[in-house]
Protein backbone atom coordinates (compact mmCIF):
# COMPACT_ATOMS: atom_id res chain seq x y z
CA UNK A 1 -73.04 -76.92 94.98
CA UNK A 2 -73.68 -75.12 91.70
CA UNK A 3 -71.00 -74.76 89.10
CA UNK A 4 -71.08 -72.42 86.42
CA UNK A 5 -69.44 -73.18 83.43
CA UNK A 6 -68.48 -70.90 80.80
CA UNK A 7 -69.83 -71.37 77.08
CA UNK A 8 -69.48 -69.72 73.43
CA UNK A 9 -72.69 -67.76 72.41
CA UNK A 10 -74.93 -70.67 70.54
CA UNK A 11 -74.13 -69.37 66.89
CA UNK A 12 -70.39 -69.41 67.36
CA UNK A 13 -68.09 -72.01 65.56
CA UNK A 14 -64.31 -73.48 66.58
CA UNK A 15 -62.00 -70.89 66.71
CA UNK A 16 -64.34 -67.19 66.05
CA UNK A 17 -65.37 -65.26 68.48
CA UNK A 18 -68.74 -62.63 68.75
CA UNK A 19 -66.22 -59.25 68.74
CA UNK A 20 -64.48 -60.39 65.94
CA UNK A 21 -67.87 -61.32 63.75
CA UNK A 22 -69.41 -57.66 64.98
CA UNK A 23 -66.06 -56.39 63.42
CA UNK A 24 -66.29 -57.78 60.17
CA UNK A 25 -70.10 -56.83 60.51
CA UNK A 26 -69.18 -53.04 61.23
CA UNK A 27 -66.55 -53.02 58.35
CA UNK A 28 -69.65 -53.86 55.90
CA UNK A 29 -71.71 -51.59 57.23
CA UNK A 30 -68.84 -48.62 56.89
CA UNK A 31 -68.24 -49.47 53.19
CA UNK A 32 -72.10 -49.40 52.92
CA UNK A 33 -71.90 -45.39 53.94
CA UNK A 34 -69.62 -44.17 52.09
CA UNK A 35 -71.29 -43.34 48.83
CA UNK A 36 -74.33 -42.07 51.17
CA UNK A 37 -72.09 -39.84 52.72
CA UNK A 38 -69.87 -38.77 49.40
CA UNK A 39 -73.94 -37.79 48.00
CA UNK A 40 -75.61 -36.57 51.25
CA UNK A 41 -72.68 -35.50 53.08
CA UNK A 42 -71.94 -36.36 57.12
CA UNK A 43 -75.34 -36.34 58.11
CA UNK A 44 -75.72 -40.57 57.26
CA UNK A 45 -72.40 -40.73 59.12
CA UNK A 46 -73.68 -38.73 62.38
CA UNK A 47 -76.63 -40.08 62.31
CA UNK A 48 -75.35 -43.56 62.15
CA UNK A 49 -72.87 -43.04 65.19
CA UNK A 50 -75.78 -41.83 66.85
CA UNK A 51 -78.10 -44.79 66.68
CA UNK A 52 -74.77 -46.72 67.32
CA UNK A 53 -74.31 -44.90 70.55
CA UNK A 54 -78.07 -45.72 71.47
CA UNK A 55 -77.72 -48.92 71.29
CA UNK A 56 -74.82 -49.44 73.40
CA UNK A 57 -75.79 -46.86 75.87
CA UNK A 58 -79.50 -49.28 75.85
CA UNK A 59 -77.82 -52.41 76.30
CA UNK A 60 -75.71 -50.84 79.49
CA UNK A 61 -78.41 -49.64 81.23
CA UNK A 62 -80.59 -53.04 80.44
CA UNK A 63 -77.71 -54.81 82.23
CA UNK A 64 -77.99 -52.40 85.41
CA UNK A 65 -81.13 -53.43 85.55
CA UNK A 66 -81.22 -57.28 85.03
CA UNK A 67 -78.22 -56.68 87.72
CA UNK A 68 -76.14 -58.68 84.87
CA UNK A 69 -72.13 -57.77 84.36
CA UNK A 70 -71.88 -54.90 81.87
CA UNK A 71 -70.62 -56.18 78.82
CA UNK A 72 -70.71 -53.98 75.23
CA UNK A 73 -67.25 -55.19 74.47
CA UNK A 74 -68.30 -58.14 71.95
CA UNK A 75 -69.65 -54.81 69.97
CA UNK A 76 -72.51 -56.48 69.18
CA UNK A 77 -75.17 -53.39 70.39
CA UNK A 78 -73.01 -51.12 67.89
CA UNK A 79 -73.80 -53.49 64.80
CA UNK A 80 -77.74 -53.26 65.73
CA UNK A 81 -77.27 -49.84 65.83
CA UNK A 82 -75.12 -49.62 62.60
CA UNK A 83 -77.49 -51.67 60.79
CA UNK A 84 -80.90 -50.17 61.83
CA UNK A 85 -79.24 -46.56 60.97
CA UNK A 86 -78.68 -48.11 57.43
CA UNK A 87 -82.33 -48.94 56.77
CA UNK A 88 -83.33 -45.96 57.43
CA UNK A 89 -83.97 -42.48 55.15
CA UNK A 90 -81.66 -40.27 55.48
CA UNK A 91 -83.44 -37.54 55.99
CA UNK A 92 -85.28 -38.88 59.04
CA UNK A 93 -85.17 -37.55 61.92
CA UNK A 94 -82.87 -38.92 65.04
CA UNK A 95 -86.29 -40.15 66.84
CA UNK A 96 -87.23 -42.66 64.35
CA UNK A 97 -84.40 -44.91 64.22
CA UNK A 98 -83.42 -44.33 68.44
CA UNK A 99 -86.86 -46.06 68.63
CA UNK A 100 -86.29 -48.83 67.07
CA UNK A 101 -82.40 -49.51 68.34
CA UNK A 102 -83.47 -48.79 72.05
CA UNK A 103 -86.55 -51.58 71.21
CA UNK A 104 -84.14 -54.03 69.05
CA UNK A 105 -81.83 -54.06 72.28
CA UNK A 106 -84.11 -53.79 75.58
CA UNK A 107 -86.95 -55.91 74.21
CA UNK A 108 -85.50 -58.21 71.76
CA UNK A 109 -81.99 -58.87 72.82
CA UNK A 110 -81.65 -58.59 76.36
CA UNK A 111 -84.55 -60.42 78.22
CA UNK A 112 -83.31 -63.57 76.60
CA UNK A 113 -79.84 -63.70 78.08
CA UNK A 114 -78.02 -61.04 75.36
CA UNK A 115 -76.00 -61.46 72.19
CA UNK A 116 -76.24 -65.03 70.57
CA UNK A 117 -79.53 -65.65 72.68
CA UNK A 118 -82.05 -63.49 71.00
CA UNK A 119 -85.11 -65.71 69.55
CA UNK A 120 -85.51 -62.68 67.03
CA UNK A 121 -83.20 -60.98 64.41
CA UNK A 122 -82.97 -57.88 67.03
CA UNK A 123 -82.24 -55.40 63.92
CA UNK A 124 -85.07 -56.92 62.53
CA UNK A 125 -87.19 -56.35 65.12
CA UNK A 126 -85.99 -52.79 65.91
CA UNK A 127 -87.07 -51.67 62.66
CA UNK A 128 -90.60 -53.56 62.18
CA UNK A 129 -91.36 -52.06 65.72
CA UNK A 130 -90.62 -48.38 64.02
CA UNK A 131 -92.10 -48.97 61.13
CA UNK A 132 -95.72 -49.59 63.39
CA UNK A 133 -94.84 -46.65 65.03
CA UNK A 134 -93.90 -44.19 62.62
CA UNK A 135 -95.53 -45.68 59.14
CA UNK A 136 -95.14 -42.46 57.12
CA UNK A 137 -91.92 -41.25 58.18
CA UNK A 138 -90.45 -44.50 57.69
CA UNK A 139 -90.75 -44.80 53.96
CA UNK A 140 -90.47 -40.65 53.44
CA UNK A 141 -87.53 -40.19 51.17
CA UNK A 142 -85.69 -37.59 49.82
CA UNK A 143 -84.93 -37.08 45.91
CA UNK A 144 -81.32 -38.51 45.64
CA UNK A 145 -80.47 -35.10 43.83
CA UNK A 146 -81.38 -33.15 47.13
CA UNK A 147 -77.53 -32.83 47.91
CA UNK A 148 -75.58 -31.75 51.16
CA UNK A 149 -78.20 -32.31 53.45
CA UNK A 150 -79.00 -30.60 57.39
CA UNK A 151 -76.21 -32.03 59.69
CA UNK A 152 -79.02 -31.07 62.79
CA UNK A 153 -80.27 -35.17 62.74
CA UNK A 154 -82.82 -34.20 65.52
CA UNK A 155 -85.21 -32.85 62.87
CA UNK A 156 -85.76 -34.08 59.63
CA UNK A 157 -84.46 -32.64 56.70
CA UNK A 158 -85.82 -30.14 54.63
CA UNK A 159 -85.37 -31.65 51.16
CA UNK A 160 -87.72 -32.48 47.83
CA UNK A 161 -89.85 -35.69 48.48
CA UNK A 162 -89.03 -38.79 46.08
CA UNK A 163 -90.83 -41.71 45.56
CA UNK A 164 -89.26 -45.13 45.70
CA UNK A 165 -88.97 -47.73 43.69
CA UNK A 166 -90.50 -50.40 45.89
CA UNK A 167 -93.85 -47.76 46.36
CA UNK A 168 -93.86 -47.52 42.42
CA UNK A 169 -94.39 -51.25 42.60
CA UNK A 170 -96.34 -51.20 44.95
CA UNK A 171 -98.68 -48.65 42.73
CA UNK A 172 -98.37 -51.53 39.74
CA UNK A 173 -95.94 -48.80 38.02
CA UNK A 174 -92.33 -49.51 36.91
CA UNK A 175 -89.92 -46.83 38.20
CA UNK A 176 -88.62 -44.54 36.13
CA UNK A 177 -84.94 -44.83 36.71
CA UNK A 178 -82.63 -46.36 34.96
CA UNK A 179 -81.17 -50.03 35.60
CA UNK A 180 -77.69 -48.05 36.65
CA UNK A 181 -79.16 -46.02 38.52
CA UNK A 182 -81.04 -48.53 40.83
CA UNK A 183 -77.29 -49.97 40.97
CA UNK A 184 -75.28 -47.22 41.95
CA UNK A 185 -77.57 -45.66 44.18
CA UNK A 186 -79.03 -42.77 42.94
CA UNK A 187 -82.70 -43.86 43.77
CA UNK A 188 -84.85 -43.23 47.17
CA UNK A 189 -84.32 -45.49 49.25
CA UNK A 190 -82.72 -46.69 53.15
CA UNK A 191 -78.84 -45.05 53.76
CA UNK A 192 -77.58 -48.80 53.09
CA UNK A 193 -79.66 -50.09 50.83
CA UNK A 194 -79.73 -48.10 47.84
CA UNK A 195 -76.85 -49.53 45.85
CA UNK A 196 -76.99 -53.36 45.45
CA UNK A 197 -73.98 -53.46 43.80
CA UNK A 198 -72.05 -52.15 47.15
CA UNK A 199 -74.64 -54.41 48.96
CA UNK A 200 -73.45 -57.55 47.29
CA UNK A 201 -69.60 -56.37 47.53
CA UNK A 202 -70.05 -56.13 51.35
CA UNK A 203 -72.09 -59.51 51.30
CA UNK A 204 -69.12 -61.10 49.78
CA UNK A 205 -66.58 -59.62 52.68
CA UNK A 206 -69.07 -61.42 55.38
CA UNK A 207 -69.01 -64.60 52.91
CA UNK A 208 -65.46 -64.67 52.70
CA UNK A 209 -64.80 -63.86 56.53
CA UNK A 210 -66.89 -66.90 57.69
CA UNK A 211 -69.45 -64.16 59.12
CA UNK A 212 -72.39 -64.98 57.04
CA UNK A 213 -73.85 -68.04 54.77
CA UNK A 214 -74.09 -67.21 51.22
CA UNK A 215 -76.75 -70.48 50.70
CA UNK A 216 -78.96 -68.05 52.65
CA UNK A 217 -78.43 -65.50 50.72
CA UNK A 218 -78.67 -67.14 47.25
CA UNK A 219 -82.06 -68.97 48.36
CA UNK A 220 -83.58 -65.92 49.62
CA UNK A 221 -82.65 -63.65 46.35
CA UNK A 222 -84.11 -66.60 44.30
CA UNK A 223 -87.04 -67.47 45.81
CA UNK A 224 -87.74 -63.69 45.77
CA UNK A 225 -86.82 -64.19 41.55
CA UNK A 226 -89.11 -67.39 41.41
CA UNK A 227 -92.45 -65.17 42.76
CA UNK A 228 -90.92 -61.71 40.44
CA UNK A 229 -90.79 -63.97 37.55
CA UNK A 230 -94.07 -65.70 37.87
CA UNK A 231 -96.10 -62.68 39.18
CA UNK A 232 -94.88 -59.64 37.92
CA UNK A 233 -96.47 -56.57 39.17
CA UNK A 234 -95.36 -54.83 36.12
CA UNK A 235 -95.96 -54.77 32.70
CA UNK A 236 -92.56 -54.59 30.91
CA UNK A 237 -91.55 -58.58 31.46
CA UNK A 238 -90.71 -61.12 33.38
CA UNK A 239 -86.61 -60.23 33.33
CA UNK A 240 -87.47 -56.86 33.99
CA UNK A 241 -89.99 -57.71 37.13
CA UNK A 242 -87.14 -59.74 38.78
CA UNK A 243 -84.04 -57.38 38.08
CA UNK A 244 -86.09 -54.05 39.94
CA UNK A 245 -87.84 -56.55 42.42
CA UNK A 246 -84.52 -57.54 43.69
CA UNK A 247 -82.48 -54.01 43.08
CA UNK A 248 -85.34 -52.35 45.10
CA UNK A 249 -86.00 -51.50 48.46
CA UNK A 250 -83.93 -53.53 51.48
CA UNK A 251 -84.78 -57.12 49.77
CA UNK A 252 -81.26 -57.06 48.83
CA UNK A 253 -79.86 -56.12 52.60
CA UNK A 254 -82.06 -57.83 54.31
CA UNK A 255 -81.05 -60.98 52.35
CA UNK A 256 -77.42 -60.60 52.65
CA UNK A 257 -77.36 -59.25 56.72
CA UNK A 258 -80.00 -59.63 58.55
CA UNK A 259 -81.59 -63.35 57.25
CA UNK A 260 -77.58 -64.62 57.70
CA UNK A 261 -77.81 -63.58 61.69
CA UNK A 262 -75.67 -66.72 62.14
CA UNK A 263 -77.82 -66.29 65.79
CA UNK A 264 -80.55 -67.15 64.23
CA UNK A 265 -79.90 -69.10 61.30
CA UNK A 266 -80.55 -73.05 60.83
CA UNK A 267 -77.03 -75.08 61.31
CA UNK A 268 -77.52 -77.53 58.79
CA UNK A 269 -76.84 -76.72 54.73
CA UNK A 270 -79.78 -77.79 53.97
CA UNK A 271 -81.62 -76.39 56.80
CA UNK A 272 -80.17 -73.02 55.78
CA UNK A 273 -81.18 -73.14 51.87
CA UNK A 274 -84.80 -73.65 53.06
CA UNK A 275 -84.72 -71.24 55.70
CA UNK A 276 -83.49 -68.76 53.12
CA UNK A 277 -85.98 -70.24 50.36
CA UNK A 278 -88.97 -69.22 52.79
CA UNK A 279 -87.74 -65.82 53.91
CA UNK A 280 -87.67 -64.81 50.14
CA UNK A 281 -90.99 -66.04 49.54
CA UNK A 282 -92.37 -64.52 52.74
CA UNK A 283 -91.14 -61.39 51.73
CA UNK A 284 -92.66 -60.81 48.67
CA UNK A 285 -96.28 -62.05 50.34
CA UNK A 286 -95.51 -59.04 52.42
CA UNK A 287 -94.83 -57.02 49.36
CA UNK A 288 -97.63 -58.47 47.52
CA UNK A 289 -99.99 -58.20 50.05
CA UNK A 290 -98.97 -56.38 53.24
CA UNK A 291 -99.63 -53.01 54.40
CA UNK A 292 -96.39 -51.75 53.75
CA UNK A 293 -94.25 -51.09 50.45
CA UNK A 294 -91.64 -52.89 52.22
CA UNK A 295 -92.32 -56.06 54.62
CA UNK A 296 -88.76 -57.60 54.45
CA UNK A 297 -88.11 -57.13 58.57
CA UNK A 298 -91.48 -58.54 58.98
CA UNK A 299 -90.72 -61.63 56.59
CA UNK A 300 -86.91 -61.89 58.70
CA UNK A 301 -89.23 -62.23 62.01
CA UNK A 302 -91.33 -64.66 60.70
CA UNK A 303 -88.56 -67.33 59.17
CA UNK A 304 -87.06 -67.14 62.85
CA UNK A 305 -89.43 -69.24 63.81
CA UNK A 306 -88.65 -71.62 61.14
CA UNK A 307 -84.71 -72.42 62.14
CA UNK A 308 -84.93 -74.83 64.85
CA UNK A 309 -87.80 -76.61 63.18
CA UNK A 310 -85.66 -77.21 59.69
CA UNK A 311 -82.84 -78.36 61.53
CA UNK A 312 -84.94 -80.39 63.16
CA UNK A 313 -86.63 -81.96 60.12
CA UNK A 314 -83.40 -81.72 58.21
CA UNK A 315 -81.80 -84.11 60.65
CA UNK A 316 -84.74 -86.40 60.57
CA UNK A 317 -84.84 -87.08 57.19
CA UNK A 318 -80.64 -86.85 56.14
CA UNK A 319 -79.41 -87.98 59.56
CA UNK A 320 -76.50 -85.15 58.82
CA UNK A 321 -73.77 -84.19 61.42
CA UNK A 322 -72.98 -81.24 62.68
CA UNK A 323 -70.09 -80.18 64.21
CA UNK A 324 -70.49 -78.38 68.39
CA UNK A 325 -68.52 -75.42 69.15
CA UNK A 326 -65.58 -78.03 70.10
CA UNK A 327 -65.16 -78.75 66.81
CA UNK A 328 -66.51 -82.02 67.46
CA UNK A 329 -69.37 -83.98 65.57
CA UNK A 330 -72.64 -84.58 66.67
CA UNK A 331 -75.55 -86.52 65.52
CA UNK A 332 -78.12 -83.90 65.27
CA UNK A 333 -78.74 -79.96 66.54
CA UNK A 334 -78.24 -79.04 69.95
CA UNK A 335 -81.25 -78.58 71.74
CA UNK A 336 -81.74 -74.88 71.77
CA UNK A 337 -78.74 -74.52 69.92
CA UNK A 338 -79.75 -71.51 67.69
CA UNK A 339 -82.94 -70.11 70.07
């Protein structure tokens, strides 16, 4: 006789639960719209609810047909959804980011047993997957000073092109903005990513609520300082390169919400300072060298494959514990703990 026995998702610890980690995810990603929609007005916030509904409305019909138990109550399709909408422009039409959340949830969530399971940050992939399809719209901002824009989010909105910073780099130019600008948001750049200062206040929430690891975070950000600092692509110095390397584009996001996927994360300290270490540096190759003026998702993607193997190696060499969603020690990860 078979007996089923009922576990946490992998990436849970003693006592949290996936609802109320999408929760605290969701509150971040509402503090990150409000100065989008205070400077754009409601069309960030439509637009986001949107994508949000997409999602969900993906992951229900997935289930029909897997013939699995509908389940959207953990909230976890509404986060992809959130998130995706936020690294976006905001003048993009509807089609663009719906893309990506209906791939992020019926091709990189789903097939592998749903939230927790995913072998790939699903945002992540969402957004990388839109970004092949749809390379110039994508990165097609609107000047910050465009104002009130089009509430209709099936089209795109009619509003003066900008340049971003991170394509400036890319062109071996520094942006002409100043410092506070890049750090209260009046540049060109994704709904939720254009203000690192409201980027790191929200990071600090998910810090602080257990819903995200900050070593991550840090080791990401300074790996990414470690390759502005040594090979600036501008000419105005070293400080300068790494302050507007980091500030720009979704380097900043990406470090802080989609590399600390506790899903997809290492579970040892350690294991977690190198995982973030090698994202950072991966995402300035991609930035250096990639196709794109932004390769962050792409860089997110590729360090996935790196968690189980640090853990791995990280427990090899420091024999450190860990503790199973009991509470419990163990010597060493869980086989497919993370994947």
């Amino acid at each position: 006789m078979i007996k089923f026995t009922e576990h946490h998702a992998p990436f849970l610890r003693h006592g949290e639960s996936a609802r109320s980690m999408a929760v605290d995810r969701l509150i971040a990603c509402a503090v990150l719209l409000v100065l989008p929609v205070v400077r754009y007005g409601l069309r960030p916030l439509l637009m986001t609810a949107a994508v949000m509904l997409t999602a969900a409305l993906t992951e229900m019909l997935m289930c029909l047909f897997l013939r699995r138990e509908v389940r959207v109550a953990d909230l976890d399709s509404l986060v992809i959804g959130a998130m995706i909408a936020l690294l976006m422009p905001v003048n993009a039409a509807y089609y663009v980011p719906a893309f990506a959340a209906v791939f992020a949830v019926a091709v990189a969530k789903m097939p592998f047993g749903g939230t927790g399971h995913a072998p790939f940050e699903p945002v992540a992939a969402g957004v990388a997957f839109s970004t092949l399809c749809f390379p110039t719209l994508i990165f097609d901002y609107c000047s910050p000073a465009a104002g009130r824009l089009d509430l209709n989010i099936f089209a795109a909105a009619e509003a003066a092109a900008a340049q971003s910073p991170a394509a400036m780099l890319r062109a071996g130019a520094r942006p002409v903005l100043l410092l506070s600008e890049m750090f209260t948001g009046n540049v060109a750049a994704p709904v939720g990513a254009s203000t690192v200062v409201v980027v790191a206040a929200a990071a600090l929430f998910l810090y602080f609520r257990h819903a995200a690891r900050w070593e991550i975070t840090v080791c990401f950000m300074g790996a990414a300082a470690l390759v502005a600092a040594l090979f600036p692509r501008i000419t105005t110095g070293r400080a300068d390169s790494v302050v507007i390397e980091l500030s720009a584009g979704s380097l900043a996001f990406c470090a802080a919400f989609l590399a600390t996927n506790t899903a997809n994360a290492p579970k040892l300290p350690l294991a977690r300072c190198l995982y973030g270490f090698f994202g950072g540096l991966f995402t300035m190759l991609f930035r250096y060298f990639g196709a794109y003026e932004q390769g962050a998702v792409f860089a997110i993607l590729l360090v996935n494959t790196t968690a189980a193997p640090l853990d791995r190696l990280v427990w090899k060499l420091t024999g450190e514990e860990r503790k199973n969603d009991d509470g419990k020690e163990q010597t060493g990860p869980a086989e497919g703990s993370a994947r």
